[in-house]
Protein backbone atom coordinates (compact mmCIF):
# COMPACT_ATOMS: atom_id res chain seq x y z
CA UNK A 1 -39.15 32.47 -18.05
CA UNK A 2 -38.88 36.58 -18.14
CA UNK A 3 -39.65 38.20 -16.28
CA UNK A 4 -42.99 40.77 -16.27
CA UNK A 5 -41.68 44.07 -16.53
CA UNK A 6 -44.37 46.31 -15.49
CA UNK A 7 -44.79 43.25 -12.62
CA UNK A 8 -41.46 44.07 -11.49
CA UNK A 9 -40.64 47.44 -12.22
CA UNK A 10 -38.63 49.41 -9.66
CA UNK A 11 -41.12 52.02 -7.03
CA UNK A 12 -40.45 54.39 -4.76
CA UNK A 13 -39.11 52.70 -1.52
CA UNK A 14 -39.81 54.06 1.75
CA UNK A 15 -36.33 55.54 2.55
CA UNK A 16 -36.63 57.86 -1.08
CA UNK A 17 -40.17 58.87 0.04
CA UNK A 18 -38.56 59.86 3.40
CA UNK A 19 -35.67 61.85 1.62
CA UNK A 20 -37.98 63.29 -0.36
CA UNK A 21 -40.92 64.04 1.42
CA UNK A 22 -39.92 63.52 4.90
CA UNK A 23 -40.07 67.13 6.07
CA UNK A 24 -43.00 69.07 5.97
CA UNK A 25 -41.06 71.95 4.01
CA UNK A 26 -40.32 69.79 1.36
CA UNK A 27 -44.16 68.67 1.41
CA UNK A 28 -45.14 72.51 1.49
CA UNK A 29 -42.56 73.37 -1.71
CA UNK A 30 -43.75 70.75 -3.56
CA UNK A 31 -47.67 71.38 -3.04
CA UNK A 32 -46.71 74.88 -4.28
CA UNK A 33 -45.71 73.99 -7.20
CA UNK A 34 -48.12 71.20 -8.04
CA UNK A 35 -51.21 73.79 -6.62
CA UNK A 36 -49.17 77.05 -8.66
CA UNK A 37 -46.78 75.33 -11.60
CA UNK A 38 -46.80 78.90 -13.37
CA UNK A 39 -46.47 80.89 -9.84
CA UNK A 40 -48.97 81.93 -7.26
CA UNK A 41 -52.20 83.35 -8.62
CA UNK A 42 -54.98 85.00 -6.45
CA UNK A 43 -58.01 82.70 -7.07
CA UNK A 44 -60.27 86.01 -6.95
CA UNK A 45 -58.52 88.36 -9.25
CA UNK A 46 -55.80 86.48 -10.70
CA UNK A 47 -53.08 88.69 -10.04
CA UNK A 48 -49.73 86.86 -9.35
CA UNK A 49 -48.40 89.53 -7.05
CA UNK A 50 -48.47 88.63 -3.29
CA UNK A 51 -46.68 88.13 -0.09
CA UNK A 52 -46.07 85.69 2.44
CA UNK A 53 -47.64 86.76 6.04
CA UNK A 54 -45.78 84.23 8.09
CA UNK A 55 -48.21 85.17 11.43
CA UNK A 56 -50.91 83.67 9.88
CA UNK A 57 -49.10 80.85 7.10
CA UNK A 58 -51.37 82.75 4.21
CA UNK A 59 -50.78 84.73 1.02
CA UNK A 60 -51.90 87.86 0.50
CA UNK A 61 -52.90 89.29 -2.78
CA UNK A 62 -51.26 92.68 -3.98
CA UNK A 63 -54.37 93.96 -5.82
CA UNK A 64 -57.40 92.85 -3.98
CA UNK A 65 -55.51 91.71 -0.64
CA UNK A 66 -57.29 88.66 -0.49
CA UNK A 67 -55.74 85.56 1.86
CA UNK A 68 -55.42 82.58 1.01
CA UNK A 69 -53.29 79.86 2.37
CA UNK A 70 -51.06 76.80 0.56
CA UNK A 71 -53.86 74.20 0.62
CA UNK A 72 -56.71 76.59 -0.47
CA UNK A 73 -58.68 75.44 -3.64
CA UNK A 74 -57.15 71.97 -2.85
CA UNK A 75 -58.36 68.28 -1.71
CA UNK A 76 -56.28 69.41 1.45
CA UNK A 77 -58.14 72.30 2.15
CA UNK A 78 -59.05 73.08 5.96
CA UNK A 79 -56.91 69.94 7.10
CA UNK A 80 -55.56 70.17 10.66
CA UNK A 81 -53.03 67.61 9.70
CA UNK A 82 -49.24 68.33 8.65
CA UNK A 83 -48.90 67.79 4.94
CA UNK A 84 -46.50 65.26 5.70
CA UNK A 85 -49.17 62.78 6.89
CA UNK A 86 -51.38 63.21 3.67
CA UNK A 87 -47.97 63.21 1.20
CA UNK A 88 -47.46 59.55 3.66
CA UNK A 89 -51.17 58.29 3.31
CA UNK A 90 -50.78 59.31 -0.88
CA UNK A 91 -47.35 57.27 -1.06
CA UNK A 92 -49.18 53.99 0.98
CA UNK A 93 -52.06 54.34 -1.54
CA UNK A 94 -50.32 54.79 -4.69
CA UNK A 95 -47.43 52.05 -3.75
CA UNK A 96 -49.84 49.22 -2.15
CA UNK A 97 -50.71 46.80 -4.97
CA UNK A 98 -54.21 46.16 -3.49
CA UNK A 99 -55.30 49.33 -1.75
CA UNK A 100 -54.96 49.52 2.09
CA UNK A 101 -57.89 49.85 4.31
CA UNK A 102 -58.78 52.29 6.44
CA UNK A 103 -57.85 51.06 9.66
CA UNK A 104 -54.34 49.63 8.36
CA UNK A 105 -53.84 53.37 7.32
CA UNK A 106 -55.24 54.86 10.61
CA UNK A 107 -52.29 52.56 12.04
CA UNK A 108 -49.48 54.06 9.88
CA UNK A 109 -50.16 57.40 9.78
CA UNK A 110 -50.33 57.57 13.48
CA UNK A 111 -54.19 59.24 13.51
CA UNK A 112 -57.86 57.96 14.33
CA UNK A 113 -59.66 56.03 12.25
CA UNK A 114 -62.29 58.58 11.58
CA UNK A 115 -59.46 61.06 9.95
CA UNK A 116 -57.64 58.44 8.45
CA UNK A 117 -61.03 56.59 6.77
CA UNK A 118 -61.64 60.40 5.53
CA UNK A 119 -58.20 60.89 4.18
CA UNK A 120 -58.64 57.59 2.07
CA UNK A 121 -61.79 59.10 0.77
CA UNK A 122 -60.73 61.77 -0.13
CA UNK A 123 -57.66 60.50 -2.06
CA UNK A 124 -60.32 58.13 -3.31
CA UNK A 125 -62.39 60.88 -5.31
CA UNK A 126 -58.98 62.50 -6.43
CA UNK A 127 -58.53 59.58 -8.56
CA UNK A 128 -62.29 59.16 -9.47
CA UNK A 129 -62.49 62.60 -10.84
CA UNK A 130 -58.96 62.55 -12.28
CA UNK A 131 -60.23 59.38 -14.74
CA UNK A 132 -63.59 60.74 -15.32
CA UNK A 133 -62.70 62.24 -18.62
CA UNK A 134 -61.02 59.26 -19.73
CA UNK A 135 -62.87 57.75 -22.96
CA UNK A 136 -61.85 53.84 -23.96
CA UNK A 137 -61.57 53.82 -27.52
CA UNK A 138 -60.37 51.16 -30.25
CA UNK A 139 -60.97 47.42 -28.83
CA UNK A 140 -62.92 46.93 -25.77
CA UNK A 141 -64.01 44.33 -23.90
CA UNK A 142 -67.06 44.58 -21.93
CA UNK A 143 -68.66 42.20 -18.71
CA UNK A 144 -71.41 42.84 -16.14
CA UNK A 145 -70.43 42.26 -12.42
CA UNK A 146 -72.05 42.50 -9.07
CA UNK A 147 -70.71 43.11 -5.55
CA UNK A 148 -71.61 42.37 -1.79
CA UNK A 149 -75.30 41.12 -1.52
CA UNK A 150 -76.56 38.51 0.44
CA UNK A 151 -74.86 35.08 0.46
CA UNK A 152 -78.10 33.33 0.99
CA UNK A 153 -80.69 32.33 -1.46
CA UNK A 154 -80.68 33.24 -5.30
CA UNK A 155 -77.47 33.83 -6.71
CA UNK A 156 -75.69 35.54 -9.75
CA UNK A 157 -78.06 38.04 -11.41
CA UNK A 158 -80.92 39.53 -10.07
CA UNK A 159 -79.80 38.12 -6.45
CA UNK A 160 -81.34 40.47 -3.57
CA UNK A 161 -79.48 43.24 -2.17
CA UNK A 162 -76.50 43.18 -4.89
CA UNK A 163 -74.57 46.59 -6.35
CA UNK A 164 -74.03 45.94 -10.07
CA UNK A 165 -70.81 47.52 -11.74
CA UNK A 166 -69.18 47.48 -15.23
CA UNK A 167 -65.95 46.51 -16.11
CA UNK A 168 -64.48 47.36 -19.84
CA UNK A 169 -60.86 46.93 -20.57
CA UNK A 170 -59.18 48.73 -23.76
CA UNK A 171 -56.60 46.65 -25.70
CA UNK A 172 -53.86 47.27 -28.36
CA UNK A 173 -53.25 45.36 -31.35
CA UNK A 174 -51.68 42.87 -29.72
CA UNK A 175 -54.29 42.13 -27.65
CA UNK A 176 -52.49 43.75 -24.41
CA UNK A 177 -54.67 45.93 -21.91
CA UNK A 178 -54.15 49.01 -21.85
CA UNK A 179 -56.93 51.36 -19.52
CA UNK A 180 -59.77 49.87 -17.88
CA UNK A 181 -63.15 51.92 -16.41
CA UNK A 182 -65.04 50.37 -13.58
CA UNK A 183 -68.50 52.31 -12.93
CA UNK A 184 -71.55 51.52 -10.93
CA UNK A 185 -74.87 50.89 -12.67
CA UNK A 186 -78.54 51.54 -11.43
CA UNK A 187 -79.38 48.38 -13.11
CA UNK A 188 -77.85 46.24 -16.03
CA UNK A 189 -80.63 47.71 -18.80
CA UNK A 190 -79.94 49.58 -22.60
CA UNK A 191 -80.82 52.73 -21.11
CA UNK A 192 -78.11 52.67 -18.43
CA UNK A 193 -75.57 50.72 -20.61
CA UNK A 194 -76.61 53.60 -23.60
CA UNK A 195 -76.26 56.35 -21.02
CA UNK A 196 -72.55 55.16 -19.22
CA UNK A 197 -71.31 54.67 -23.44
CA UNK A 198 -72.17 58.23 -24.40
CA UNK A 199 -69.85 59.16 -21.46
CA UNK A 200 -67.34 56.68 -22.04
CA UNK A 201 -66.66 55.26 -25.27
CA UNK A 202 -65.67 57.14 -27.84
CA UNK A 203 -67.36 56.90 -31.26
CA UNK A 204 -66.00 54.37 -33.98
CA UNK A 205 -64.88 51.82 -30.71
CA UNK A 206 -65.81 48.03 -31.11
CA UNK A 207 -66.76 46.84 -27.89
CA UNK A 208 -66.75 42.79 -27.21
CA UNK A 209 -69.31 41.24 -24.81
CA UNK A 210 -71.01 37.82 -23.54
CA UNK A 211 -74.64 37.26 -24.82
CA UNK A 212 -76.27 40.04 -22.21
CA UNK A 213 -78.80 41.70 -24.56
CA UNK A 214 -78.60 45.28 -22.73
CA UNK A 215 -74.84 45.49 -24.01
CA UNK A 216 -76.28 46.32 -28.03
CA UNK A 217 -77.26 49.73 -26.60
CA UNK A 218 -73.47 50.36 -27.12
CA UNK A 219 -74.25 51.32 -30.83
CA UNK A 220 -76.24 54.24 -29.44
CA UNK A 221 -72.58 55.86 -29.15
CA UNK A 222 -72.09 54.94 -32.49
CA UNK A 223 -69.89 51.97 -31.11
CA UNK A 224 -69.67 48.58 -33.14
CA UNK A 225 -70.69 45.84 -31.07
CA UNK A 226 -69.35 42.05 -31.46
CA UNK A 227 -71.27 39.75 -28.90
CA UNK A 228 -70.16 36.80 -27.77
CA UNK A 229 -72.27 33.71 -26.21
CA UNK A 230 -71.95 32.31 -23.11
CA UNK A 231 -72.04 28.64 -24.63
CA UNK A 232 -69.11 29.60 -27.16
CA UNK A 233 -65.92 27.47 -27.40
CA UNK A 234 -62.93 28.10 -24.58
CA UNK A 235 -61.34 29.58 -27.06
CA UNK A 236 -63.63 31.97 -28.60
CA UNK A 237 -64.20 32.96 -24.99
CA UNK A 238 -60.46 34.09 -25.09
CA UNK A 239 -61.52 37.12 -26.63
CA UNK A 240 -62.74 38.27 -23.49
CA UNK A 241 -59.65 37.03 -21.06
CA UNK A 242 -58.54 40.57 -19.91
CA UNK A 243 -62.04 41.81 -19.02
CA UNK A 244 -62.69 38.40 -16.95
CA UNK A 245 -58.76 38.56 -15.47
CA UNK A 246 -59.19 42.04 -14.26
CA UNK A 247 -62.70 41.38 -13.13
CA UNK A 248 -61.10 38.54 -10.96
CA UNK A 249 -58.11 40.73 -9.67
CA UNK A 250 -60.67 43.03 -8.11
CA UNK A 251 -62.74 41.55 -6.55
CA UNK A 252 -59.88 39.57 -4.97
CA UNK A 253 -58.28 42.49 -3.80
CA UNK A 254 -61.31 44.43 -2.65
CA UNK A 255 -62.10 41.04 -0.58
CA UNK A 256 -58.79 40.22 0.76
CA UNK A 257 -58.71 43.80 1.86
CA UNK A 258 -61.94 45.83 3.19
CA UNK A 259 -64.08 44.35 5.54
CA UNK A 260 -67.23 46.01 4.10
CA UNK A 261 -68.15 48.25 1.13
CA UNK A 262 -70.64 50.26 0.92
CA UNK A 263 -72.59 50.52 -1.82
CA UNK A 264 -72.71 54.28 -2.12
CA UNK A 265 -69.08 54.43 -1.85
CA UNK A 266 -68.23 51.94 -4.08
CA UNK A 267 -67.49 53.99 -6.71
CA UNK A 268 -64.40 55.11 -5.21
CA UNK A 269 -63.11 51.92 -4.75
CA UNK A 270 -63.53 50.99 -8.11
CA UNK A 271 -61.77 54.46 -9.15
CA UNK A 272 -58.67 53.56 -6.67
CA UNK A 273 -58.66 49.77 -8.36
CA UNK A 274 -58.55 51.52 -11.92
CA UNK A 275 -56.77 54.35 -11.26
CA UNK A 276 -53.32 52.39 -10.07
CA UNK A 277 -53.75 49.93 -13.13
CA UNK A 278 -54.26 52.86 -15.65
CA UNK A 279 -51.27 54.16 -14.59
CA UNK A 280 -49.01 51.19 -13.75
CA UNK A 281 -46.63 51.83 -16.72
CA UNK A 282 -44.73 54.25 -13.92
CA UNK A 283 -44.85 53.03 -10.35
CA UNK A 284 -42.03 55.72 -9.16
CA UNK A 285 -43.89 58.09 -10.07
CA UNK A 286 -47.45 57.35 -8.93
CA UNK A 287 -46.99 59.32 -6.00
CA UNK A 288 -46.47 62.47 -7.90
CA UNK A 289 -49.36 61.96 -10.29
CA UNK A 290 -51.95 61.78 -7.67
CA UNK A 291 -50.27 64.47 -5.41
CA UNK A 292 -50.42 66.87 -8.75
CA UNK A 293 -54.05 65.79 -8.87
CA UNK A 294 -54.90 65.69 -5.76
CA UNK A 295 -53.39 70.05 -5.81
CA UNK A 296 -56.03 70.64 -8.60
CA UNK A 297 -58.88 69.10 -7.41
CA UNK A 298 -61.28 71.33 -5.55
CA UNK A 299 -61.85 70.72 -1.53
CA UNK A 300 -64.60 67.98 -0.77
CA UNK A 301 -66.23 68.74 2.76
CA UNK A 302 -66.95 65.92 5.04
CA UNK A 303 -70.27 66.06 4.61
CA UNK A 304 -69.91 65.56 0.90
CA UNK A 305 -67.80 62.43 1.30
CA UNK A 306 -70.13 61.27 3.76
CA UNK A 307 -73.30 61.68 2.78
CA UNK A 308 -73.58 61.93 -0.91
CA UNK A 309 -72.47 59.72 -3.01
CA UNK A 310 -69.60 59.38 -5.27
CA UNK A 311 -70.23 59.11 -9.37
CA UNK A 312 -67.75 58.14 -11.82
């Protein structure tokens, strides 16, 4: 039997990452030119003129002689780490199959929990805001799904205390997945479902779903909309294997990995989940993607990551 290429496609092993990124020049040179690809502009008057005061590790701006240091305007901004131990905590994301918790990455990095839980977070809403342009379009197949709740009592839907989610895979022709979105709901009704479809599906996609009457309100984005009952054949139900296959790969991984979710962050999780398998086509270079992102994504404060919560 062949073997699955994207399954066993080569990564980045540790010792490259070291060669690479080992140093914390090589981390700063490489920020600089994710954070500046075209060379250094002043973020107040966009002058590119500016020199390096090494007393204080800022640039200064020619024209309005404004400061501003490597990791200003970024996710990194304000960090009292070396660069070294976020370019190791975005390698140990990007690489791990299944995510990594935040203790496990406390351990690696060498750092509390505290910085290394916020680290994660942060990397977290990188990727959440990095796919939250991303429209499905074509052939989609659509579920309802729930997380954490109580294990007592009711079950399934409308069970007490659980966080309901989405999960819509795109496929090609041949039926092969191709990008998957994962988004929390308020509530599994045609208002929501209308809502999270305006933002995205794009018009002209024909979405696939069980019997759940809130899933019509898809044709508010001008989507076609092909449901499917529960009590169909096994093989009609075929139609929607990817959708239940990646439904079943995260919840296994978020399970076999994180001792609790919350539900306010869960969001993230669900970005971190999607974000590796919309880009698993390059695995080498996964680590590059995010740190790129992660240079043009503006600074989140802790009390942003903390407090309010994350929407995707």
């Amino acid at each position: 039997m062949p073997k699955n290429r994207i399954q066993f496609q080569k990564g980045m092993s540790l010792p490259e990452f070291v060669q690479r990124f080992g140093a914390e020049e090589q981390c700063e040179l490489a920020l600089f030119e994710w954070h500046w690809p075209q060379g250094f502009r002043c973020p107040e008057c966009g002058y590119g003129g500016a020199c390096w005061l090494e007393s204080r590790k800022v640039f200064q701006c020619h024209r309005c002689h404004r400061q501003s240091s490597l990791t200003s305007g970024t996710i990194f901004a304000a960090t009292k780490l070396p660069l070294r131990v976020w370019f190791l905590a975005m390698y140990l994301l990007s690489q791990a199959k299944n995510g990594i918790s935040g203790l496990e990455l406390s351990r690696a990095l060498g750092v509390s929990y505290n910085s290394a839980w916020l680290i994660k977070h942060k990397l977290m809403q990188v990727m959440a805001e990095r796919e939250a342009g991303r429209r499905l379009r074509g052939l989609v197949q659509l579920d309802d799904a729930y997380w954490g709740g109580r294990h007592r009592g009711r079950r399934g839907r409308g069970a007490r205390g659980k966080t309901p989610f989405i999960v819509a895979v795109q496929t090609d022709r041949r039926g092969r997945p191709r990008q998957a979105r994962l988004s929390r709901l308020k509530a599994f009704r045609r208002g929501e479902i209308a809502r999270w479809s305006r933002g995205h599906l794009a018009a002209g996609t024909t979405v696939r779903s069980d019997g759940l009457s809130c899933f019509v309100a898809v044709r508010e984005a001008n989507c076609t909309h092909q449901p499917l009952p529960t009590s169909a054949s096994p093989r009609a139900r075929r139609r929607l294997l990817w959708v239940d296959t990646i439904l079943g790969n995260v919840k296994n991984a978020m399970h076999g990995t994180y001792h609790a979710i919350r539900a306010k962050h869960l969001p993230r999780y669900l970005a971190e989940f999607c974000w590796r398998f919309n880009h698993r086509f390059d695995l080498a270079g996964l680590l590059e993607q995010l740190a790129a992102a992660a240079a043009q994504t503006p600074p989140m404060p802790y009390r942003l990551v903390k407090l309010a919560e994350a929407h995707w």
